[in-house]
N, C-alpha and C. Protein backbone atom coordinates (compact mmCIF):
# COMPACT_ATOMS: atom_id res chain seq x y z
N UNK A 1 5.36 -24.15 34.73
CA UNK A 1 6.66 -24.04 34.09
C UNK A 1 6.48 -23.34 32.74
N UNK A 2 7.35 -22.20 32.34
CA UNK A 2 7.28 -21.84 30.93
C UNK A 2 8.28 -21.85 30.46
N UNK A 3 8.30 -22.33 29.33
CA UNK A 3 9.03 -22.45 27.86
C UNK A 3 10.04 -21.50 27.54
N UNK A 4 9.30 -19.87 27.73
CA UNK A 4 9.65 -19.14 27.11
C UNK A 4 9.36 -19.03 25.85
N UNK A 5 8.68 -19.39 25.12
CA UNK A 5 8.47 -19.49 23.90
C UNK A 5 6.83 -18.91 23.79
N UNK A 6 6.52 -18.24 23.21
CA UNK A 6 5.12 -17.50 23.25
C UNK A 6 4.13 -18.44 22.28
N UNK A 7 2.94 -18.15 23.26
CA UNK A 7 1.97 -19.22 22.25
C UNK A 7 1.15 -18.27 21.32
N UNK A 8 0.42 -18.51 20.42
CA UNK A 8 -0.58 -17.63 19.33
C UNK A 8 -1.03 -16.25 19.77
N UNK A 9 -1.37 -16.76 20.65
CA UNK A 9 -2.58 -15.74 21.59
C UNK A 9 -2.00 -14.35 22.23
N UNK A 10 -0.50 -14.85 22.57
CA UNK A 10 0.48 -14.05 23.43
C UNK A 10 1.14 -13.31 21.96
N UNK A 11 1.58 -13.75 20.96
CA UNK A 11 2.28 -12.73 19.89
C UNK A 11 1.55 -11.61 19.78
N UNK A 12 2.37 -10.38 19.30
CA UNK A 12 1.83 -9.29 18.78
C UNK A 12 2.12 -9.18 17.26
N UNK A 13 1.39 -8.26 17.03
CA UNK A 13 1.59 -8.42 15.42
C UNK A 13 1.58 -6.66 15.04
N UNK A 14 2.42 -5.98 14.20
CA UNK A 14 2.16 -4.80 14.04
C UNK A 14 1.87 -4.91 12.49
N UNK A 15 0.86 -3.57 12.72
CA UNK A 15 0.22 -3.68 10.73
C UNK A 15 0.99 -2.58 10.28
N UNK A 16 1.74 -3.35 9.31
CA UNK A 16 2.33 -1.62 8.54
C UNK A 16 1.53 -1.17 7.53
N UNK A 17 1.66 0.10 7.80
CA UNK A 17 0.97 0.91 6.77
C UNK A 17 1.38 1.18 5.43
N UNK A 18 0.59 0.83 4.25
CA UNK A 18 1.60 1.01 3.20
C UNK A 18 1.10 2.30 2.74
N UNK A 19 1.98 2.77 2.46
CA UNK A 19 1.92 4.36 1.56
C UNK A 19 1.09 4.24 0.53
N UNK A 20 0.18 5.56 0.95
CA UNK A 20 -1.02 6.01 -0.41
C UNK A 20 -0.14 6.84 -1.29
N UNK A 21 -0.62 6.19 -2.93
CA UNK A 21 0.18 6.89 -3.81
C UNK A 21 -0.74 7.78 -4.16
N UNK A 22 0.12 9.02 -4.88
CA UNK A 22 -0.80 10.20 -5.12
C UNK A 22 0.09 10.59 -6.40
N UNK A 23 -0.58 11.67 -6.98
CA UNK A 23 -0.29 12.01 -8.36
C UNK A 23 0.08 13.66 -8.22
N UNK A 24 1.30 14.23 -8.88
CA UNK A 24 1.82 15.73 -8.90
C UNK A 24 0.87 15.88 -10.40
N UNK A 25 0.14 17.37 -10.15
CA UNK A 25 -0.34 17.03 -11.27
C UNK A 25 0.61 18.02 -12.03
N UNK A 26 1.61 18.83 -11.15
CA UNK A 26 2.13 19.86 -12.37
C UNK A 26 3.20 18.74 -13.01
N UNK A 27 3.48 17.51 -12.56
CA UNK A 27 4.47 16.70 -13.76
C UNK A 27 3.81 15.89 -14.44
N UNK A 28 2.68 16.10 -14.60
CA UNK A 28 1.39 15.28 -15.85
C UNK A 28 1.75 15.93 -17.23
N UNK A 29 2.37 14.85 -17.72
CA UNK A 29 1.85 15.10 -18.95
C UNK A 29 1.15 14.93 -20.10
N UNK A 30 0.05 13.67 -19.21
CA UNK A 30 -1.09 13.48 -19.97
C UNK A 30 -0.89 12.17 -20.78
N UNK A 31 0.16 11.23 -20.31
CA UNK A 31 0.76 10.54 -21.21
C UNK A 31 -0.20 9.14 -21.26
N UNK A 32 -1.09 9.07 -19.73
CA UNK A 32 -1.58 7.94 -19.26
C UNK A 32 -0.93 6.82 -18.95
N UNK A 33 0.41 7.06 -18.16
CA UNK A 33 1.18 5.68 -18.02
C UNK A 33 0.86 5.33 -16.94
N UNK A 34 0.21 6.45 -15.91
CA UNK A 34 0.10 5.99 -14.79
C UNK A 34 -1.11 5.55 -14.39
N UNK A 35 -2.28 5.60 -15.95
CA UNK A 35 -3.52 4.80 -15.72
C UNK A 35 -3.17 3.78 -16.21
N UNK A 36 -2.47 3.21 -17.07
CA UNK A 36 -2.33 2.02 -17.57
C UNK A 36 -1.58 1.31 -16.49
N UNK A 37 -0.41 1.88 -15.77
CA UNK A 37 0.10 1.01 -14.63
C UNK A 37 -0.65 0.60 -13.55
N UNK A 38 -1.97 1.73 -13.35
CA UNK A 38 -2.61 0.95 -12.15
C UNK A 38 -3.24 -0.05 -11.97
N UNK A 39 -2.91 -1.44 -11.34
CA UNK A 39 -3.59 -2.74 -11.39
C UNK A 39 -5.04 -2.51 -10.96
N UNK A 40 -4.96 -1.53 -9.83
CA UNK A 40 -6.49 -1.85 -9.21
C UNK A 40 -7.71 -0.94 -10.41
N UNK A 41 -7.12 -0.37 -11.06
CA UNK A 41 -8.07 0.51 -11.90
C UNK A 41 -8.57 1.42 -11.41
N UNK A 42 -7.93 2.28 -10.14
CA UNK A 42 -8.43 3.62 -9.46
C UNK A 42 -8.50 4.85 -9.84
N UNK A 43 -7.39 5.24 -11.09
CA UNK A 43 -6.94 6.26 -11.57
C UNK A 43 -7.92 6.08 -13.07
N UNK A 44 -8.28 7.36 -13.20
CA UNK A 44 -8.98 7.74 -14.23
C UNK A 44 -8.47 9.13 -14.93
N UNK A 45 -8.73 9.46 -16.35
CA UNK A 45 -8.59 10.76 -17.30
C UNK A 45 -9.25 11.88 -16.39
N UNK A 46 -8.61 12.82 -16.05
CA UNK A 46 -9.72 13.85 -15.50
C UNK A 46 -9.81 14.99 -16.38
C-alpha cells in the first residue's frame, strides 16, 4: 500500500546555481568599494 507521500530516498533535490560575480573594469573607478564589500576576501587592488 502507498501513501503517496515520498520517503527521503525518493525526493529530488535540484542545486541552484548561484551567479558568479564579476567586475566591468571600464566602470572602475578605483574607489575600492567593491574590495571592501567582499565578505569572502577574493577581490584584490590590481
Amino acid at each position: 500500500m502507498t501513501t503517496g507521500v515520498r520517503s527521503m530516498s525518493q525526493k529530488t533535490t535540484k542545486v541552484k546555481e548561484k551567479p558568479k560575480p564579476f567586475l566591468l573594469p571600464a566602470y572602475c573607478k578605483g574607489c575600492g568599494r567593491c574590495i571592501a564589500a567582499c565578505v569572502k576576501g577574493c577581490i584584490t587592488p590590481g
